[in-house]
C-alpha atoms as a PDB file:
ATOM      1  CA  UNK A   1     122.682 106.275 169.479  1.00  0.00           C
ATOM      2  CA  UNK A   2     125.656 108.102 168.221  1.00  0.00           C
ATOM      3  CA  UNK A   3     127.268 108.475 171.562  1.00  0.00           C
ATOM      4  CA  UNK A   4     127.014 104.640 172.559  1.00  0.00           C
ATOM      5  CA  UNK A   5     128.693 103.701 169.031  1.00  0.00           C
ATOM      6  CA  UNK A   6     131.707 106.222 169.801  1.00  0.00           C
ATOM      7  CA  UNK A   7     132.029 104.897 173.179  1.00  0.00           C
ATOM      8  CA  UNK A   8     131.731 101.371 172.137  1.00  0.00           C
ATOM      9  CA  UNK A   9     134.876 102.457 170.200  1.00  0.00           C
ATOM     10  CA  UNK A  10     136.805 104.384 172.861  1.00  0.00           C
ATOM     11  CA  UNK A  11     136.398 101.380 174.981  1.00  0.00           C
ATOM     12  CA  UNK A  12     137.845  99.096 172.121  1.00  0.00           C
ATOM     13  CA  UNK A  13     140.332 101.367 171.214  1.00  0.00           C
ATOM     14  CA  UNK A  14     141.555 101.716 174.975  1.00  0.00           C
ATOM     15  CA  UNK A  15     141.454  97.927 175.029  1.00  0.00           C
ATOM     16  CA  UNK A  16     143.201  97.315 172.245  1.00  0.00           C
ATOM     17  CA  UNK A  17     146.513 100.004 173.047  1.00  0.00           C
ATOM     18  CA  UNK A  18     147.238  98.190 176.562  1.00  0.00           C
ATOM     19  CA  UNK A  19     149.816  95.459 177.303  1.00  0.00           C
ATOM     20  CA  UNK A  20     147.615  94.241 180.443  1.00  0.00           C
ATOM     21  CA  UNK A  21     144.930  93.066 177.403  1.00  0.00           C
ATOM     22  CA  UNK A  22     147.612  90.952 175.234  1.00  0.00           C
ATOM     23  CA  UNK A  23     148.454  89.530 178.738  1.00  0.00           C
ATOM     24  CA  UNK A  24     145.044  88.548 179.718  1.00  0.00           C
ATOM     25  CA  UNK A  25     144.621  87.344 176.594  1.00  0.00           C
ATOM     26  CA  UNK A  26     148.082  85.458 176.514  1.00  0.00           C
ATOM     27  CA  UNK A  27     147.190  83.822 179.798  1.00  0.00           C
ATOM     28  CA  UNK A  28     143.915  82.974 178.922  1.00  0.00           C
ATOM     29  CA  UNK A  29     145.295  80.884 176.010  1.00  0.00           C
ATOM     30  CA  UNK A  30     147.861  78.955 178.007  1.00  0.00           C
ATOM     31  CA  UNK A  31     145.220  77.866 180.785  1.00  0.00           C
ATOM     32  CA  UNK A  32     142.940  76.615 178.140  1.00  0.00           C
ATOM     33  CA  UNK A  33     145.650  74.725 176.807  1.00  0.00           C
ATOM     34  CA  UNK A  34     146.939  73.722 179.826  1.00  0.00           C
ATOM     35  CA  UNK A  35     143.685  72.382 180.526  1.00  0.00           C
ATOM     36  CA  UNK A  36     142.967  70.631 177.683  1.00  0.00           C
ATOM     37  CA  UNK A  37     146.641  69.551 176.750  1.00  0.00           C
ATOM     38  CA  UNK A  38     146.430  70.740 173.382  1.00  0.00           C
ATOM     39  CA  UNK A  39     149.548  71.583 171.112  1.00  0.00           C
ATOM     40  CA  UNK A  40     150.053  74.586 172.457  1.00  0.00           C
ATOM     41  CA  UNK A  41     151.171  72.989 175.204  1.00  0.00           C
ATOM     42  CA  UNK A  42     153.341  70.499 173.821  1.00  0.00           C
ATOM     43  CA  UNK A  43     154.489  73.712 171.412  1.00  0.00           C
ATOM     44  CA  UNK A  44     155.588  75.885 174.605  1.00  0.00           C
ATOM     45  CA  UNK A  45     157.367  72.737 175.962  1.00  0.00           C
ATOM     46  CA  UNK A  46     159.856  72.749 172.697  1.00  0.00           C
ATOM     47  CA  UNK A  47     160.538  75.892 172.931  1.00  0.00           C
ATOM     48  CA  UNK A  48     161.568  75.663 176.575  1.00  0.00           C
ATOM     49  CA  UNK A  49     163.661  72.620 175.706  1.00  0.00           C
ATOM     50  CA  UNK A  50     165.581  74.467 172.953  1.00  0.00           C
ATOM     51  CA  UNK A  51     166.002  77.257 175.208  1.00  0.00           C
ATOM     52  CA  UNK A  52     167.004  75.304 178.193  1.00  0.00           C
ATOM     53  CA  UNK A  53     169.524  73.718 176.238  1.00  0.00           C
ATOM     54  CA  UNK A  54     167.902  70.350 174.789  1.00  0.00           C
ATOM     55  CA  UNK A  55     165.136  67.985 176.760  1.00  0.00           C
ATOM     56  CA  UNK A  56     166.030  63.852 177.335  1.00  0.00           C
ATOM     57  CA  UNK A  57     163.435  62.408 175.668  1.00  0.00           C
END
């Protein structure tokens, strides 16, 4: 039993130390938004306005 716990935690450790996990996880959240046009669509959209300069409307 001990050696499933320590790998369960190796495998969450590894998980949580890689970049390609935030990413996955980052994309993840913007489909689901994206799909459900929540605010955290309309939030990304300011934030490309303000860094494109401003948005007409």
């Amino acid at each position: 039993m001990t050696t499933r716990w320590e790998t369960c935690v190796a495998v969450f450790r590894t998980l949580a130390t890689h970049r390609v996990t935030y990413r996955f996880l980052g994309l993840l959240l913007v489909t689901l938004g994206v799909a459900q046009g929540g605010p955290l669509v309309e939030g990304f959209e300011d934030v490309v306005c303000v860094a494109l300069g401003g948005c007409d409307g």
